[in-house]
Protein backbone atom coordinates (compact mmCIF):
# COMPACT_ATOMS: atom_id res chain seq x y z
CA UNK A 1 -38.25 114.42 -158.26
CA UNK A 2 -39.74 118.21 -158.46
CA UNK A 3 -39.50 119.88 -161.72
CA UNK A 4 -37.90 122.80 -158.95
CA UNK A 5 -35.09 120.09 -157.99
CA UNK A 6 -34.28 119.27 -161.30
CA UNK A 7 -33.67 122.86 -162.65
CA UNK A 8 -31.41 123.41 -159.27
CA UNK A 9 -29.53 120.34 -160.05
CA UNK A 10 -29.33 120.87 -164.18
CA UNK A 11 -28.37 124.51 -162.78
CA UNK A 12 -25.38 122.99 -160.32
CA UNK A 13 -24.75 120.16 -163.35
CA UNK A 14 -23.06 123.49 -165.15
CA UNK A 15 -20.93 124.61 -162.11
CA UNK A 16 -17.45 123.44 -161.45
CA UNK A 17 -16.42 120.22 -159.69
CA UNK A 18 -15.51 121.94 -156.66
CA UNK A 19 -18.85 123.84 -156.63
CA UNK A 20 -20.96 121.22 -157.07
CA UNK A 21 -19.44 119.27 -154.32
CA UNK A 22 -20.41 122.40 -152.10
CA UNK A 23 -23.94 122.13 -153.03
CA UNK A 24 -23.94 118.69 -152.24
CA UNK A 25 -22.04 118.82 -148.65
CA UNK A 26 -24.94 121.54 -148.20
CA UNK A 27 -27.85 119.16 -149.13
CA UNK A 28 -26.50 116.33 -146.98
CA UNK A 29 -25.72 118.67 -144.17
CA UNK A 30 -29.24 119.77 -144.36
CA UNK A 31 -31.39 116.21 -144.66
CA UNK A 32 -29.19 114.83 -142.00
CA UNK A 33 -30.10 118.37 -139.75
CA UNK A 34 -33.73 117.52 -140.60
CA UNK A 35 -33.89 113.77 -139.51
CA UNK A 36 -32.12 115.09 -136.43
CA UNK A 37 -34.78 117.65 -135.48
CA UNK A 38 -37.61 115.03 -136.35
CA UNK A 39 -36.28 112.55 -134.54
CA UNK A 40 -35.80 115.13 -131.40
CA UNK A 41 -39.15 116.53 -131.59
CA UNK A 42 -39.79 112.86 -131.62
CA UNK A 43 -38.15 112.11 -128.85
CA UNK A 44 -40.07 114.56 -126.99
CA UNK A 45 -44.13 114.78 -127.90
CA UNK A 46 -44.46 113.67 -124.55
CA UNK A 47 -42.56 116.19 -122.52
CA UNK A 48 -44.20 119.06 -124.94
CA UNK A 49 -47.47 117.69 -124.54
CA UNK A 50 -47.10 117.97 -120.66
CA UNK A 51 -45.41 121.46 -121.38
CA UNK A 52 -48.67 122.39 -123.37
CA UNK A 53 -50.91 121.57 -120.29
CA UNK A 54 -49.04 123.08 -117.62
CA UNK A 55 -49.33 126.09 -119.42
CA UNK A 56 -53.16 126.30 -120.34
CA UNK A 57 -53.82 125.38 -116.70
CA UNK A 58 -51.50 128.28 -115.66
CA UNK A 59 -53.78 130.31 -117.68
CA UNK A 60 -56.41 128.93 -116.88
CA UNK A 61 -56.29 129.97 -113.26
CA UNK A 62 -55.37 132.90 -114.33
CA UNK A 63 -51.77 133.24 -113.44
CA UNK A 64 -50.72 134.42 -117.55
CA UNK A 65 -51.33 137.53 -118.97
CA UNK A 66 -50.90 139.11 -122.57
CA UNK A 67 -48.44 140.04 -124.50
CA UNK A 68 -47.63 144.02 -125.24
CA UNK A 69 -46.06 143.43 -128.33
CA UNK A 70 -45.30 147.40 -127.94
CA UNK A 71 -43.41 146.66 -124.77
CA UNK A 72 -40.69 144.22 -126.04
């Protein structure tokens, strides 16, 4: 474990019952978010990967043009 982690959790040690439990809801919550979105992006390498082609070839042949970041 981080020496960051530990302080957070020696920090939440000193918090009420009820407040701790938040923290902890919140951690799950968040891992579980995080195996989700790896296991999505995952899931779909391939279909970004042809994404990623499509569009260099569309630039490519000259069908793209730049972004005015003045203009959005």
């Amino acid at each position: 474990m981080s020496t960051l982690l530990e302080k957070a959790f020696e920090e939440i040690k000193k918090l009420p019952e009820i407040e701790q439990n938040i923290f902890a809801r919140w951690i799950l919550e968040e891992i579980k978010a995080e195996k989700k979105w790896d296991k999505l992006f995952a899931e779909s390498e391939d279909i970004l990967e042809k994404l990623a082609k499509e569009a260099l070839e569309e630039h490519r042949a000259g069908k793209t043009k730049l972004l005015d970041f003045d203009k959005l």
